[in-house]
Protein backbone atom coordinates (compact mmCIF):
# COMPACT_ATOMS: atom_id res chain seq x y z
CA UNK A 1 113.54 78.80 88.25
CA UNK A 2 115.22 82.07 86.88
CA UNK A 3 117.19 84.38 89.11
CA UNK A 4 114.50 86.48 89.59
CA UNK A 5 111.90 84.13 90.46
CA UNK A 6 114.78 82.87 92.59
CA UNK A 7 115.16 86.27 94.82
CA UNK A 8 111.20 87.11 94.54
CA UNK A 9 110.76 83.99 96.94
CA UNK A 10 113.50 84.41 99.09
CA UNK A 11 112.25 87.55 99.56
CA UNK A 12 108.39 86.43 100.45
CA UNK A 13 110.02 84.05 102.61
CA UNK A 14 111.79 86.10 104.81
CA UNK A 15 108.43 88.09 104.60
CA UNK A 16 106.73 85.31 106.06
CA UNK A 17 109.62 84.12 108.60
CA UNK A 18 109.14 87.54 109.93
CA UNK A 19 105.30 87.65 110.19
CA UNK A 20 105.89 84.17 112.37
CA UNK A 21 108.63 85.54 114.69
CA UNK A 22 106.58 88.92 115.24
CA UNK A 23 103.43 86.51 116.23
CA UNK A 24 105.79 84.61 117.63
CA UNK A 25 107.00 86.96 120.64
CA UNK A 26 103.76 88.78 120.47
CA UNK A 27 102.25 85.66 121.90
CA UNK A 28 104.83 84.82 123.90
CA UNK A 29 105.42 81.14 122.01
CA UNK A 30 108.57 79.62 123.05
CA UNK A 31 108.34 77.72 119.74
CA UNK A 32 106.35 78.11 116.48
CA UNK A 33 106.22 76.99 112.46
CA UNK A 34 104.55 77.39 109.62
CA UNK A 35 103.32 75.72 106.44
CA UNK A 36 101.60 77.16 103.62
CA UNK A 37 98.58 75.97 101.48
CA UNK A 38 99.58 76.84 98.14
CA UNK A 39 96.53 75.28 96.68
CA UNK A 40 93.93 77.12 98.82
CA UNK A 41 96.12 80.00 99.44
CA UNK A 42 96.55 79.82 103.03
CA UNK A 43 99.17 80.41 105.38
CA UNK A 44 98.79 78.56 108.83
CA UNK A 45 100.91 79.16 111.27
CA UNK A 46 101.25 77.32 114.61
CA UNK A 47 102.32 79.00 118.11
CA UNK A 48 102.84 77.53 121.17
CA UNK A 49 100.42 78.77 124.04
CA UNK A 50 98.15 80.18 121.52
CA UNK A 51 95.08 77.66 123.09
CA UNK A 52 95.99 80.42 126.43
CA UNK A 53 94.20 83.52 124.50
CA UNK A 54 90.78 83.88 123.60
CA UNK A 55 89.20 84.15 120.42
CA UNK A 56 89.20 87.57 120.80
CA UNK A 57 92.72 88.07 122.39
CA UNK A 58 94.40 86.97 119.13
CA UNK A 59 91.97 88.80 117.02
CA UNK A 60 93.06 91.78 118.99
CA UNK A 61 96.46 90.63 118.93
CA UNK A 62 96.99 89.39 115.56
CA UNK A 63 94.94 91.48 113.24
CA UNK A 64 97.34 94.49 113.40
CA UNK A 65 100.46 92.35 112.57
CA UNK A 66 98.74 90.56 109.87
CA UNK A 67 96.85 94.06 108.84
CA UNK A 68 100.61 95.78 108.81
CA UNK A 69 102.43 92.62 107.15
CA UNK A 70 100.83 91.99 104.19
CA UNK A 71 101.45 88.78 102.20
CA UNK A 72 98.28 88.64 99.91
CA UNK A 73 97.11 85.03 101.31
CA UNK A 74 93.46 84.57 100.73
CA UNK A 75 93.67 83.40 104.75
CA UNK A 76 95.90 83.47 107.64
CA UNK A 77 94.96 80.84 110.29
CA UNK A 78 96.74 80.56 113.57
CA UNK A 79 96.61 77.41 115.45
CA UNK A 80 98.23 75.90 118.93
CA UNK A 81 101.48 73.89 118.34
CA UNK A 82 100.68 70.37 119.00
């Protein structure tokens, strides 16, 4: 991996580590991870208390985070932390 390629991911991960901890404390989550679906392009993202909202609590919630924070996924998904 050269330097660059090196610092262009550190740089989408901290991206993404951000996106969680922003969901994260808008939802309130006392815990939360992620994993990423490099195949399918998809970033999932599990937070804690998320099954407490309704469909369209997150929506309301989420969309303007993911919306703001762009990391050109084909799909975000949220799930509860199991």
């Amino acid at each position: 991996m050269t330097e660059n390629s090196e610092s262009e991911f550190e740089e989408w991960q901290k991206d993404v580590e951000y996106l969680v901890k922003v969901l994260q404390e808008s939802f309130e989550s006392a815990d939360a991870r992620y994993s990423v679906d490099d195949q399918n392009d998809i970033l999932y993202i599990e937070l804690e208390g998320l099954d407490d909202y309704s469909e369209d609590e997150i929506v309301e919630i989420a969309e303007p985070l993911l919306e703001e924070i762009d990391l050109d996924f084909g799909d975000v998904i949220l799930l509860p932390l199991k």
